[in-house]
Protein backbone atom coordinates (compact mmCIF):
# COMPACT_ATOMS: atom_id res chain seq x y z
CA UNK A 1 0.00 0.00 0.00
CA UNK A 2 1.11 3.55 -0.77
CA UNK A 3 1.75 5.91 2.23
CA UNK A 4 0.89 8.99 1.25
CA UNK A 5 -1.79 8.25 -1.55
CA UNK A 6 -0.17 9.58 -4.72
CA UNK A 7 -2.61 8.60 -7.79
CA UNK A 8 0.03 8.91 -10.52
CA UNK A 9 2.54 6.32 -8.27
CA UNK A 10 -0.58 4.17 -8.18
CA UNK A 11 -1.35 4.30 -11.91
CA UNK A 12 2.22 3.36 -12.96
CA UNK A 13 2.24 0.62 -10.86
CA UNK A 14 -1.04 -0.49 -12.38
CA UNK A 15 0.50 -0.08 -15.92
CA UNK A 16 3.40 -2.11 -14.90
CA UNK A 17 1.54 -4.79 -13.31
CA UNK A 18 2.25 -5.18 -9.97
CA UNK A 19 -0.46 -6.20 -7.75
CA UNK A 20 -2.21 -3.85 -6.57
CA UNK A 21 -3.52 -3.20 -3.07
CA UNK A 22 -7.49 -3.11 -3.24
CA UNK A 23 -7.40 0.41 -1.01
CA UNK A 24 -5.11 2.01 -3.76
CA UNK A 25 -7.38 0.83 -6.23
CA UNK A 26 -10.77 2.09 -4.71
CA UNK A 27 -9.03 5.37 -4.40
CA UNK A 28 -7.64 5.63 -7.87
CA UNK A 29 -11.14 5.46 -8.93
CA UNK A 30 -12.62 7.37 -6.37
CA UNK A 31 -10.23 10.15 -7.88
CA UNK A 32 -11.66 9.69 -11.06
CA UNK A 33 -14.93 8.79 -10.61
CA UNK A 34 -16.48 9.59 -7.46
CA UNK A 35 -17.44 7.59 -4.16
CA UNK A 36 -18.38 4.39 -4.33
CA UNK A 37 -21.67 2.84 -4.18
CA UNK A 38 -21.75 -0.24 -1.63
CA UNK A 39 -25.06 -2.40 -1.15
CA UNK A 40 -23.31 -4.15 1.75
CA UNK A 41 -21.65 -6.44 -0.34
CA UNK A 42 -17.61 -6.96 -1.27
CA UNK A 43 -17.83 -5.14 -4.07
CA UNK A 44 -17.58 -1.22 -4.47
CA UNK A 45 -19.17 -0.02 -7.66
CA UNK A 46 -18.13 3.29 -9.62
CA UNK A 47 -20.23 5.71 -11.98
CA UNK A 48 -18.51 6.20 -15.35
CA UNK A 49 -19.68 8.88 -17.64
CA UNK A 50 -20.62 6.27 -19.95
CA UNK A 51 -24.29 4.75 -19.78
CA UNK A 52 -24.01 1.24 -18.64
CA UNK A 53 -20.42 1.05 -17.90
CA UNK A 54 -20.28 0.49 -14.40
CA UNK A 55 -16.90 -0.22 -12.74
CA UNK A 56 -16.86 -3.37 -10.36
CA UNK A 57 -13.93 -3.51 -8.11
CA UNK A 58 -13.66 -6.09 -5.54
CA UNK A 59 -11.46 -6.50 -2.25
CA UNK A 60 -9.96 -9.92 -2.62
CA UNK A 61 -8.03 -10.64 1.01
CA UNK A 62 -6.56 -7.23 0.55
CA UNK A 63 -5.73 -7.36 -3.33
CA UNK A 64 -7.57 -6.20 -6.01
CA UNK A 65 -8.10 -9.00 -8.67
CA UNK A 66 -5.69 -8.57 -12.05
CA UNK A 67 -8.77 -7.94 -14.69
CA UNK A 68 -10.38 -5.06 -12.88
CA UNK A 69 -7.29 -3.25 -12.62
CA UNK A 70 -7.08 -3.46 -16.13
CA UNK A 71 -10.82 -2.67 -16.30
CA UNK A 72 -10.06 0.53 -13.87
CA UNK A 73 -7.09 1.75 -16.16
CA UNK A 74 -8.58 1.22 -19.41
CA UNK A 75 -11.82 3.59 -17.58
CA UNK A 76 -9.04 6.16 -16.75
CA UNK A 77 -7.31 6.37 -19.91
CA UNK A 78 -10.49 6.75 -21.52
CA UNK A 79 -11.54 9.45 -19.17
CA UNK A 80 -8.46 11.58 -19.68
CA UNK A 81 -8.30 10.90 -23.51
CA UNK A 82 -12.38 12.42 -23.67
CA UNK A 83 -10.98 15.42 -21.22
CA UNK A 84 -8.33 16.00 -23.28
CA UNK A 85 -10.23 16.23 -26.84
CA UNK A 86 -12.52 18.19 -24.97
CA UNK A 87 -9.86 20.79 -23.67
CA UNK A 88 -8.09 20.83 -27.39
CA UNK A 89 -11.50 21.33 -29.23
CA UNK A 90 -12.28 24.10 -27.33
CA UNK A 91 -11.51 27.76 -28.76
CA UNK A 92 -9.87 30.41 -26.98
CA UNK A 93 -12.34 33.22 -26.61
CA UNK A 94 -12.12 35.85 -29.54
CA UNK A 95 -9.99 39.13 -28.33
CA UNK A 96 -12.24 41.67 -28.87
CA UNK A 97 -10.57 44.48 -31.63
CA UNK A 98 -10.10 48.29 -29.57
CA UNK A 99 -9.96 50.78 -32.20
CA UNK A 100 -7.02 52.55 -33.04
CA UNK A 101 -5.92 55.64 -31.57
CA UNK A 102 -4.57 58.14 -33.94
């Protein structure tokens, strides 16, 4: 487990694939996608942006299992790509044109 929560430490590790400590996972998405919803069951369940695409994480005796990390950062990357289109398809705000002085 990370001391110190630091989501970009986390996310390497995930790319790297090291196992992953459930806690650091539930945070990594709650970073990116909000609390959790619970039902009192195992598994925590995140709100994506995306209708019907849920993410399922589970605690498994502390770990998270290998196939929803990849589920988790394949949700990430494809939040940050959208953000990203969305920042570069914006347009800066026209300047408005002062008349000249003479």
């Amino acid at each position: 487990m990370f001391m110190g929560f630091d989501v970009n430490k986390v996310l390497k590790a995930m790319r790297e694939g090291s196992e992953i400590h459930f806690p650091d996972l539930a945070k990594v998405c709650e970073h990116f996608f909000g609390a959790a919803r619970n039902n009192a069951t195992s598994h925590n369940i995140f709100k994506t942006p995306w209708p019907g695409y849920p993410l399922n994480i589970q605690n498994d005796k502390g770990k998270s299992k290998a196939y929803q990390v990849r589920q988790v950062l394949a949700a990430v990357d494809r939040l940050v790509a959208e953000r990203q289109r969305a920042i570069e398809t914006q347009k800066p705000p026209e300047k408005e044109s002062k008349p000249k002085k003479k």
